[in-house]
Protein backbone atom coordinates (compact mmCIF):
# COMPACT_ATOMS: atom_id res chain seq x y z
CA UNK A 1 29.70 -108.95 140.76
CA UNK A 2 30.23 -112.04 143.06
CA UNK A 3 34.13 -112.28 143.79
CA UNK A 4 34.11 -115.80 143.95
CA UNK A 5 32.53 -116.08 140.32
CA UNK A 6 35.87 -113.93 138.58
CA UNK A 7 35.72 -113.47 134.73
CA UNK A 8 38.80 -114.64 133.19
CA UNK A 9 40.50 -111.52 131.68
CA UNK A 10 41.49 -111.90 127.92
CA UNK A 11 45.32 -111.78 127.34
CA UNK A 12 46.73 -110.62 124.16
CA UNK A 13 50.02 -111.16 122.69
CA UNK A 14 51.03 -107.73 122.26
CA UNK A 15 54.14 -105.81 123.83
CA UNK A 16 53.27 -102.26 124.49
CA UNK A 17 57.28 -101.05 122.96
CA UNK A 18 59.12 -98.04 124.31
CA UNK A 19 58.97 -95.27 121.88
CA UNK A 20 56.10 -96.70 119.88
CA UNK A 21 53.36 -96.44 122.46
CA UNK A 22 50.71 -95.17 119.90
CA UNK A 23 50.96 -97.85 117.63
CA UNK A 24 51.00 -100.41 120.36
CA UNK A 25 47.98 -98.80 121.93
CA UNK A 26 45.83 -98.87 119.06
CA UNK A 27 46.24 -102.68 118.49
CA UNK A 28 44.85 -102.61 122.42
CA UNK A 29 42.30 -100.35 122.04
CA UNK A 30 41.29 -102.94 118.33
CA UNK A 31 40.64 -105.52 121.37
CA UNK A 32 39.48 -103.41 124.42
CA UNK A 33 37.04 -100.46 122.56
CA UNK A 34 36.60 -102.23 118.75
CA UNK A 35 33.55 -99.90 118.20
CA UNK A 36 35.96 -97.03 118.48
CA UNK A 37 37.32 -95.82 115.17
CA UNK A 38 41.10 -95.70 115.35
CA UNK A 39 41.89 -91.86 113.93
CA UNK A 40 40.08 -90.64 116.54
CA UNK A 41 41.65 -91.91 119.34
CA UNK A 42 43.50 -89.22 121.51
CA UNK A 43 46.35 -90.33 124.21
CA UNK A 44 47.75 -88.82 127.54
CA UNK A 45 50.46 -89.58 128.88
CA UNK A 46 50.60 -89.74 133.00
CA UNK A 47 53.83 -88.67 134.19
CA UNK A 48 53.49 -89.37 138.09
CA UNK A 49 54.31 -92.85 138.46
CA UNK A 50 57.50 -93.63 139.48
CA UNK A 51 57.33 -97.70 138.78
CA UNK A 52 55.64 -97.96 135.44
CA UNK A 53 54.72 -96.08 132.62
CA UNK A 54 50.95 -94.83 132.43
CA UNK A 55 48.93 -93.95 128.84
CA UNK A 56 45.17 -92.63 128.72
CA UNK A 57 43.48 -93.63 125.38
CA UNK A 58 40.23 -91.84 124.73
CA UNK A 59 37.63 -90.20 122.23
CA UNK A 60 36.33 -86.79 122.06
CA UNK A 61 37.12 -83.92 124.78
CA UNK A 62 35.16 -86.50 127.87
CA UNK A 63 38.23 -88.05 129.74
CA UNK A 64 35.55 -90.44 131.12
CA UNK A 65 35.65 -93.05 128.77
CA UNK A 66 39.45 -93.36 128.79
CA UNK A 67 41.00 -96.90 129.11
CA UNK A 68 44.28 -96.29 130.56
CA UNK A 69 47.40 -98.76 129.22
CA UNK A 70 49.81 -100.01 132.22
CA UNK A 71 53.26 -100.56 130.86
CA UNK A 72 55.03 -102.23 133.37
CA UNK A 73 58.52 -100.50 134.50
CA UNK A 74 61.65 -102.68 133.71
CA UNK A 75 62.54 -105.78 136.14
CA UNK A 76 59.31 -104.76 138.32
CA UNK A 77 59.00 -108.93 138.52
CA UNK A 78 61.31 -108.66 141.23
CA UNK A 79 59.56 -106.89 143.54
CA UNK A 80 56.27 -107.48 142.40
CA UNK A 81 53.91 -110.34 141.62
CA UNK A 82 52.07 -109.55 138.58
CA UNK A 83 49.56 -112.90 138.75
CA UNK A 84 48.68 -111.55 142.26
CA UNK A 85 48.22 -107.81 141.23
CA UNK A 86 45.56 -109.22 138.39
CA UNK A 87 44.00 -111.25 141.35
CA UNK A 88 44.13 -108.14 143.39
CA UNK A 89 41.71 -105.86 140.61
CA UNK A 90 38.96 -108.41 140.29
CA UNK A 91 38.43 -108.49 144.04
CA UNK A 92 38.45 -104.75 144.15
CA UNK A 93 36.25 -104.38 140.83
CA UNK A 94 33.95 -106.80 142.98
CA UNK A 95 33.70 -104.78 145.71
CA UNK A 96 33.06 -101.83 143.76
CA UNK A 97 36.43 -100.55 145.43
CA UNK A 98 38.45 -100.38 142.33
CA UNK A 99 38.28 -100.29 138.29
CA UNK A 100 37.27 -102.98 135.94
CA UNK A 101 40.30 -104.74 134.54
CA UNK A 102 40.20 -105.53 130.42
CA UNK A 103 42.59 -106.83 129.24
CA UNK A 104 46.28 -108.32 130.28
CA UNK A 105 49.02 -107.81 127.55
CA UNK A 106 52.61 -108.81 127.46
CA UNK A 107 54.36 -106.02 129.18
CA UNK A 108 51.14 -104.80 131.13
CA UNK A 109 47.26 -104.03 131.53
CA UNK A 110 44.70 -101.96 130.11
CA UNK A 111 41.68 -100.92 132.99
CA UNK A 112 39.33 -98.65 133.39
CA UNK A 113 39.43 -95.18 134.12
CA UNK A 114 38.39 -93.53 137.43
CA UNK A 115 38.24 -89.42 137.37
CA UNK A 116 39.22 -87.14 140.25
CA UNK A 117 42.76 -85.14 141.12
CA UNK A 118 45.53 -86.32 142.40
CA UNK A 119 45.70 -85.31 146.39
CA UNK A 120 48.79 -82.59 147.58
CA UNK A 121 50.13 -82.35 150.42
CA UNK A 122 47.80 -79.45 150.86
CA UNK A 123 44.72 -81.50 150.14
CA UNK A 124 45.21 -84.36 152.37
CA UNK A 125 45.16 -82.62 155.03
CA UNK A 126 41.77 -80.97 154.11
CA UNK A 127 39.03 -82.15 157.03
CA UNK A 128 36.46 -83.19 154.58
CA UNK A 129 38.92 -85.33 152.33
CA UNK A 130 40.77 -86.93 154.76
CA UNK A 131 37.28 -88.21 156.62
CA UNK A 132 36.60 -89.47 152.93
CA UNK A 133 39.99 -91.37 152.75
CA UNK A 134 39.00 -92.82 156.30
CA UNK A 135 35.84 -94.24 155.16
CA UNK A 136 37.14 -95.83 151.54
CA UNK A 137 39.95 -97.57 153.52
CA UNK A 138 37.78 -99.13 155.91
CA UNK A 139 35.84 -100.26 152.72
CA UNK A 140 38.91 -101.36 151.86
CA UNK A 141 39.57 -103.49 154.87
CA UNK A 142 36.62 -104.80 154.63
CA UNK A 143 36.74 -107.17 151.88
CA UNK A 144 36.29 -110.68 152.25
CA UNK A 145 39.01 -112.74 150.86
CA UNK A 146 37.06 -114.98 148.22
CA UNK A 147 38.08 -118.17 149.98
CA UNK A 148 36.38 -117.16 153.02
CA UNK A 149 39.94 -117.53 154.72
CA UNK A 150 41.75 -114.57 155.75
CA UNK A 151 45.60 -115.32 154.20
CA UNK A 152 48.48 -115.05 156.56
CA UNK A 153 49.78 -110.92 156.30
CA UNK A 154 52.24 -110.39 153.73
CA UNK A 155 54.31 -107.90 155.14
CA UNK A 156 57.55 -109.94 156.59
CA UNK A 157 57.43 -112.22 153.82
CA UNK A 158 58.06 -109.41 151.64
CA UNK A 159 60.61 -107.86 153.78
CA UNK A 160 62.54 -111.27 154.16
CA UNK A 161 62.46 -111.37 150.07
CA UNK A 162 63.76 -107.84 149.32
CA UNK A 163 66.12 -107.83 152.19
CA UNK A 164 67.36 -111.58 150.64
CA UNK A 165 67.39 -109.09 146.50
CA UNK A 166 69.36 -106.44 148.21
CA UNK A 167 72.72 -105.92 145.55
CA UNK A 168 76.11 -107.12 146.73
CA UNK A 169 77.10 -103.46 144.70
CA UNK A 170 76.34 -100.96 141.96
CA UNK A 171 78.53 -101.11 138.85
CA UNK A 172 78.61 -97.29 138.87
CA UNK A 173 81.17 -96.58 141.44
CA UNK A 174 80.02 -93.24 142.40
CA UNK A 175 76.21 -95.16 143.52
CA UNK A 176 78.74 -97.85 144.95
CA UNK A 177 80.48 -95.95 147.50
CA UNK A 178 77.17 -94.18 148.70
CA UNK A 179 75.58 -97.12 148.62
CA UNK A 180 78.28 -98.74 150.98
CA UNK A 181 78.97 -96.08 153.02
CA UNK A 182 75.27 -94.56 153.61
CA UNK A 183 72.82 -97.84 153.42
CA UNK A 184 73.00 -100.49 156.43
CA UNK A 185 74.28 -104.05 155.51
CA UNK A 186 72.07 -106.59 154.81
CA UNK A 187 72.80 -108.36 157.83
CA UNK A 188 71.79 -105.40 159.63
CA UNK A 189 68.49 -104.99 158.05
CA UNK A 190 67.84 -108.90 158.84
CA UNK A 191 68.09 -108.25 162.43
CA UNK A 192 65.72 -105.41 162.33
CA UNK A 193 63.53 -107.01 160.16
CA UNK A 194 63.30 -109.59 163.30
CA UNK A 195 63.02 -106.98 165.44
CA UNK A 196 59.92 -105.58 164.04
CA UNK A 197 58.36 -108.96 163.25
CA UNK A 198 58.22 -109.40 167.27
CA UNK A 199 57.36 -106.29 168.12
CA UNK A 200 54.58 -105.44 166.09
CA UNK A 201 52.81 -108.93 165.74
CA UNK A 202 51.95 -108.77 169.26
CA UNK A 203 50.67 -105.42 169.29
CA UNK A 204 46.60 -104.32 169.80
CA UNK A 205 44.33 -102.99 167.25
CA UNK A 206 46.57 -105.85 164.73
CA UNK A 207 43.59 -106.80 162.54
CA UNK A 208 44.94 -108.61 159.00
CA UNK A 209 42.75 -107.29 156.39
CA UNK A 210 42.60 -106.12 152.64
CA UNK A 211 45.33 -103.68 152.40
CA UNK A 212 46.19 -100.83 149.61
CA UNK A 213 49.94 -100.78 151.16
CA UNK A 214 50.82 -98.00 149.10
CA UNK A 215 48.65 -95.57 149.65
CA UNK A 216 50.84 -92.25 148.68
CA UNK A 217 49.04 -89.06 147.44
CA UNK A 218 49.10 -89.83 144.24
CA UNK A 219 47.25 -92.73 144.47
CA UNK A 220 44.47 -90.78 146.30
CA UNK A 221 41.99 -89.22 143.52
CA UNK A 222 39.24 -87.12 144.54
CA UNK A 223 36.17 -86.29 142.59
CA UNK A 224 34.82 -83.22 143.63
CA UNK A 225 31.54 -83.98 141.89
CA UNK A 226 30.87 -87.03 143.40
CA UNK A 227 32.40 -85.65 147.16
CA UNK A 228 34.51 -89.26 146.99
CA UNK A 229 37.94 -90.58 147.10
CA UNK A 230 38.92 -93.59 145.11
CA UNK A 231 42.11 -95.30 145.53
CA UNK A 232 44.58 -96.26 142.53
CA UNK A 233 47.96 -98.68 141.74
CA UNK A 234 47.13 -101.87 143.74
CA UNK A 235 50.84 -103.52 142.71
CA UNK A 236 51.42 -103.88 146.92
CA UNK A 237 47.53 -104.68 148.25
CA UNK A 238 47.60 -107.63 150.05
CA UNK A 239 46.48 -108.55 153.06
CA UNK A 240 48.45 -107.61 155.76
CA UNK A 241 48.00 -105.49 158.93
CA UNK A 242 45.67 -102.94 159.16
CA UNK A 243 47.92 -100.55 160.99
CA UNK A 244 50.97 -100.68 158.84
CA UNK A 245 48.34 -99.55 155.82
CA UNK A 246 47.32 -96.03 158.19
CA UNK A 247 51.03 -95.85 159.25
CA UNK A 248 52.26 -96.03 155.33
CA UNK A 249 49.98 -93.28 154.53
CA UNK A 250 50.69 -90.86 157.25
CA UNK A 251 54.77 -91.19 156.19
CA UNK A 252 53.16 -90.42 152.70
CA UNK A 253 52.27 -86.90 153.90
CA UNK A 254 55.95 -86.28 153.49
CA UNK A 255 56.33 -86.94 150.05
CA UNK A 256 58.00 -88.23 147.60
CA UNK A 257 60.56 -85.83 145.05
CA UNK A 258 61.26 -83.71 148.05
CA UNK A 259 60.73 -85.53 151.29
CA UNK A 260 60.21 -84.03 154.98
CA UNK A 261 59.29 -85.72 157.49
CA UNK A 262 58.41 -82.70 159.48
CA UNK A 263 55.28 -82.88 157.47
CA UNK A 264 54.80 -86.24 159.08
CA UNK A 265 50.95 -85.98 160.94
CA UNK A 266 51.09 -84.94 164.67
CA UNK A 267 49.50 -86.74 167.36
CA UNK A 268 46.36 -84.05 168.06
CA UNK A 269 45.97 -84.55 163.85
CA UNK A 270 46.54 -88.64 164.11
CA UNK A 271 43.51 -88.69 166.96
CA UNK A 272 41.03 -86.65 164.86
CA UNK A 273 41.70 -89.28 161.84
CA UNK A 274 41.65 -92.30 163.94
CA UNK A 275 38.81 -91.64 165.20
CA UNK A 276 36.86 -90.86 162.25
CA UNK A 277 38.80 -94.16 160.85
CA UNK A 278 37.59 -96.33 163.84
CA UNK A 279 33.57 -94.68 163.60
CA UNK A 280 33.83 -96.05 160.41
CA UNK A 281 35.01 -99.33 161.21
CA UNK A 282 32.41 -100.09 163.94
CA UNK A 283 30.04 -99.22 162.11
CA UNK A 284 30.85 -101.84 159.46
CA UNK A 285 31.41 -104.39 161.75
CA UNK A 286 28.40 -103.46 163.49
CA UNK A 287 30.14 -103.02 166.79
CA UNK A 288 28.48 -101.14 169.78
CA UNK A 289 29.46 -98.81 172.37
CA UNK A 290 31.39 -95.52 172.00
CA UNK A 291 35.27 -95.00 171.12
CA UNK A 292 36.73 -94.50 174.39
CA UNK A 293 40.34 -92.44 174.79
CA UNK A 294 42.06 -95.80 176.03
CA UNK A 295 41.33 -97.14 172.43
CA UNK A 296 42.60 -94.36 170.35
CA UNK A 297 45.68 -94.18 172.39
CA UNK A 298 46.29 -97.92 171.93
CA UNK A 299 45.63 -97.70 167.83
CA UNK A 300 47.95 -94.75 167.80
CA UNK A 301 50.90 -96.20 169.37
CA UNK A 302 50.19 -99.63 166.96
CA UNK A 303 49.94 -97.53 163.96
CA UNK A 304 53.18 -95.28 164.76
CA UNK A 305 54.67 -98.67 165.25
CA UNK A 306 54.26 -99.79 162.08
CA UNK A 307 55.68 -96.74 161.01
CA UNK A 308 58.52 -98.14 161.31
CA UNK A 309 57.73 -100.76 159.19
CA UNK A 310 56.56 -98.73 156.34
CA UNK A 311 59.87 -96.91 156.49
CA UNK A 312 61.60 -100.25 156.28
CA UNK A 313 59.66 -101.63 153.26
CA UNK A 314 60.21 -98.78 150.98
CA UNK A 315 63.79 -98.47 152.01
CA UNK A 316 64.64 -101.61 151.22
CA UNK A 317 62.38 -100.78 148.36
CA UNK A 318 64.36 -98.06 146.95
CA UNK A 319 67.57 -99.97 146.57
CA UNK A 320 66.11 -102.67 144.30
CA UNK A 321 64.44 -100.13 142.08
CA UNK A 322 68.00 -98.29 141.76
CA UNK A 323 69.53 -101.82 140.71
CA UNK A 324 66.92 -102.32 138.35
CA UNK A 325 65.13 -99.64 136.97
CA UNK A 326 65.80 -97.02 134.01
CA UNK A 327 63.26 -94.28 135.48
CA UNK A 328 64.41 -90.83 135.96
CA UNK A 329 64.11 -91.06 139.74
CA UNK A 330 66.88 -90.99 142.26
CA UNK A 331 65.65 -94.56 144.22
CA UNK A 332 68.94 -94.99 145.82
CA UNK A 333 68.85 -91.32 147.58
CA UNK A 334 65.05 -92.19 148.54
CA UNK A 335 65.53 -95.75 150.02
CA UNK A 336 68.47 -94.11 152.25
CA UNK A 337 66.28 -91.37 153.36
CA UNK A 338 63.48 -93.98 154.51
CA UNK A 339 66.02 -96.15 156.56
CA UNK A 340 67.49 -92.97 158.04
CA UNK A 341 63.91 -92.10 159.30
CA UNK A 342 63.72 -95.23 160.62
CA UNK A 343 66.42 -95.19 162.48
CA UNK A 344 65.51 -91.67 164.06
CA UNK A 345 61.84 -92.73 164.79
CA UNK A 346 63.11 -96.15 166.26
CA UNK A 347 63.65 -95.29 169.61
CA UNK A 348 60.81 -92.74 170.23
CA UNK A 349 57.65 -95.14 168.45
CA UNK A 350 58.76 -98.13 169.96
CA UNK A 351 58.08 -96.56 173.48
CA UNK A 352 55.24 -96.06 172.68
């Protein structure tokens, strides 16, 4: 598929209700699969997202010809631009780096399904999957914007925006006073939103390029089988810097439901995937001449700089989903324990 020749994607006026997602998924599945007979169709419900709600619609025992169903989670509009995300899966779907996108309803999408697990915190770590995770983001980062134009990186214009949708307060007084007393103002957070913009747009190794920028282990599958890694959720791909995408993944090693950031990757472990990461680039971008230790010290001071930002964006991150969302997740608790990492990497990865 050409990416500058896009199909327009059909978009049906259905709303995908809360409570009634069978119901509401067969009159998607009547548009999507209408050679499917309806009393057959089996659903699963995917219970790892922690934005939106995910629903598997299939036939038979073979997961392989499931459509999933994307309901969006409540007030995601804030934080993310839906026209963009649809954008976002037909460039992927053209670079054979994503799933093929079918249809857009009210309240969501319906897209194709791609098999493999979900990674652990075990499994990332494993020497043959992360080399494949180094490889499919270079893919990645590889993709030619359509217009032949590289857009200008996303990443502080996001920043500014959240920072700018931060709450005055929380209604619930108990969130209220921990939100006062434990998250910086947002004055704060403008001046070290500043501080980052002029640090890290003048580092090395600051390519702008296709990025996931969300690439937590659960949007990591791996297929066994097929010895590959395919990525999932692309709500935040944009492009933006190539570093901050490594960086966002190496804070993912620490989790999500019960964070520690002592699992965060060590510099001996950081080397190793760089320079697998790096092979893999040159070799797409046919460039000659080995890797040399100067290099890899250079991309891993850049990339734990951006660290920084990572921990910044999903802080500020966390605070607008607990404003806004209904999902079963403790936001505020996470977006304090991002800027508080922040804060204690600060010092030590901006020496670097």
């Amino acid at each position: 598929m050409d990416p500058n020749n896009k199909v327009d994607i059909p978009r049906i006026d259905v709303t995908v209700r809360d409570g009634f997602e069978k119901e509401d998924c067969l009159k998607l599945m009547s548009v999507v699969r209408p050679n499917w007979t309806q009393s057959d169709i089996q659903f699963k419900i995917f219970t790892s997202g922690i934005t939106n709600k995910l629903i598997g619609c299939y036939l038979g025992e073979n997961k392989s010809n499931m459509v999933l169903v994307r309901i969006y989670g409540l007030k995601t509009e804030v934080i993310i631009d839906r026209e963009s995300e649809i954008k976002t899966f037909q460039i992927l779907f053209a670079a054979d780096c994503g799933p093929e996108l079918y249809v857009i309803f009210n309240n969501g999408l319906c897209y194709d399904y791609i098999t493999g697990v979900t990674l652990t915190m075990q499994s990332v770590r494993d020497e043959q999957i992360a080399k494949l995770i180094a490889k499919e983001l270079v893919r990645m980062h590889c993709i030619q914007p359509p217009e032949g134009v590289v857009p200008e990186p996303t990443l502080f214009k996001t920043l500014r925006k959240w920072q700018k949708a931060l709450p005055a307060k929380f209604d619930d007084p108990l969130k209220n006073e921990k939100y006062l007393k434990e998250y910086p103002s947002a004055d704060i957070l403008s001046k070290e939103i500043d501080l980052l913009e002029e640090v890290l747009t003048k580092q090395d190794n600051n390519n702008v390029v296709f990025t996931h920028h969300d690439l937590l282990l659960e949007n990591v599958l791996f297929d066994k089988v097929k010895d590959k890694v395919s990525f999932i959720d692309y709500e935040y791909a944009s492009y933006s810097y190539q570093a901050f995408d490594i960086a966002n993944h190496f804070n993912e090693y620490a989790g999500i439901d019960e964070v520690d950031y002592n699992l965060y990757p060590g510099k001996e472990y950081q080397l190793k995937w760089l320079r697998e990461y790096l092979t893999n680039w040159n070799k797409a971008k046919n460039i000659d001449g080995p890797i040399t230790e100067g290099q890899l010290e250079r991309f891993y001071a850049t990339v734990n700089k951006f660290a920084l930002a990572s921990h910044m964006f999903w802080g500020l991150w966390g605070i607008i989903q607990a404003y806004n969302s209904v999902i079963d997740f403790d936001f505020l608790q996470y977006g304090i324990i991002r800027l508080d990492e922040y804060y204690k990497k600060k010092k030590e990865f901006l020496a670097l």
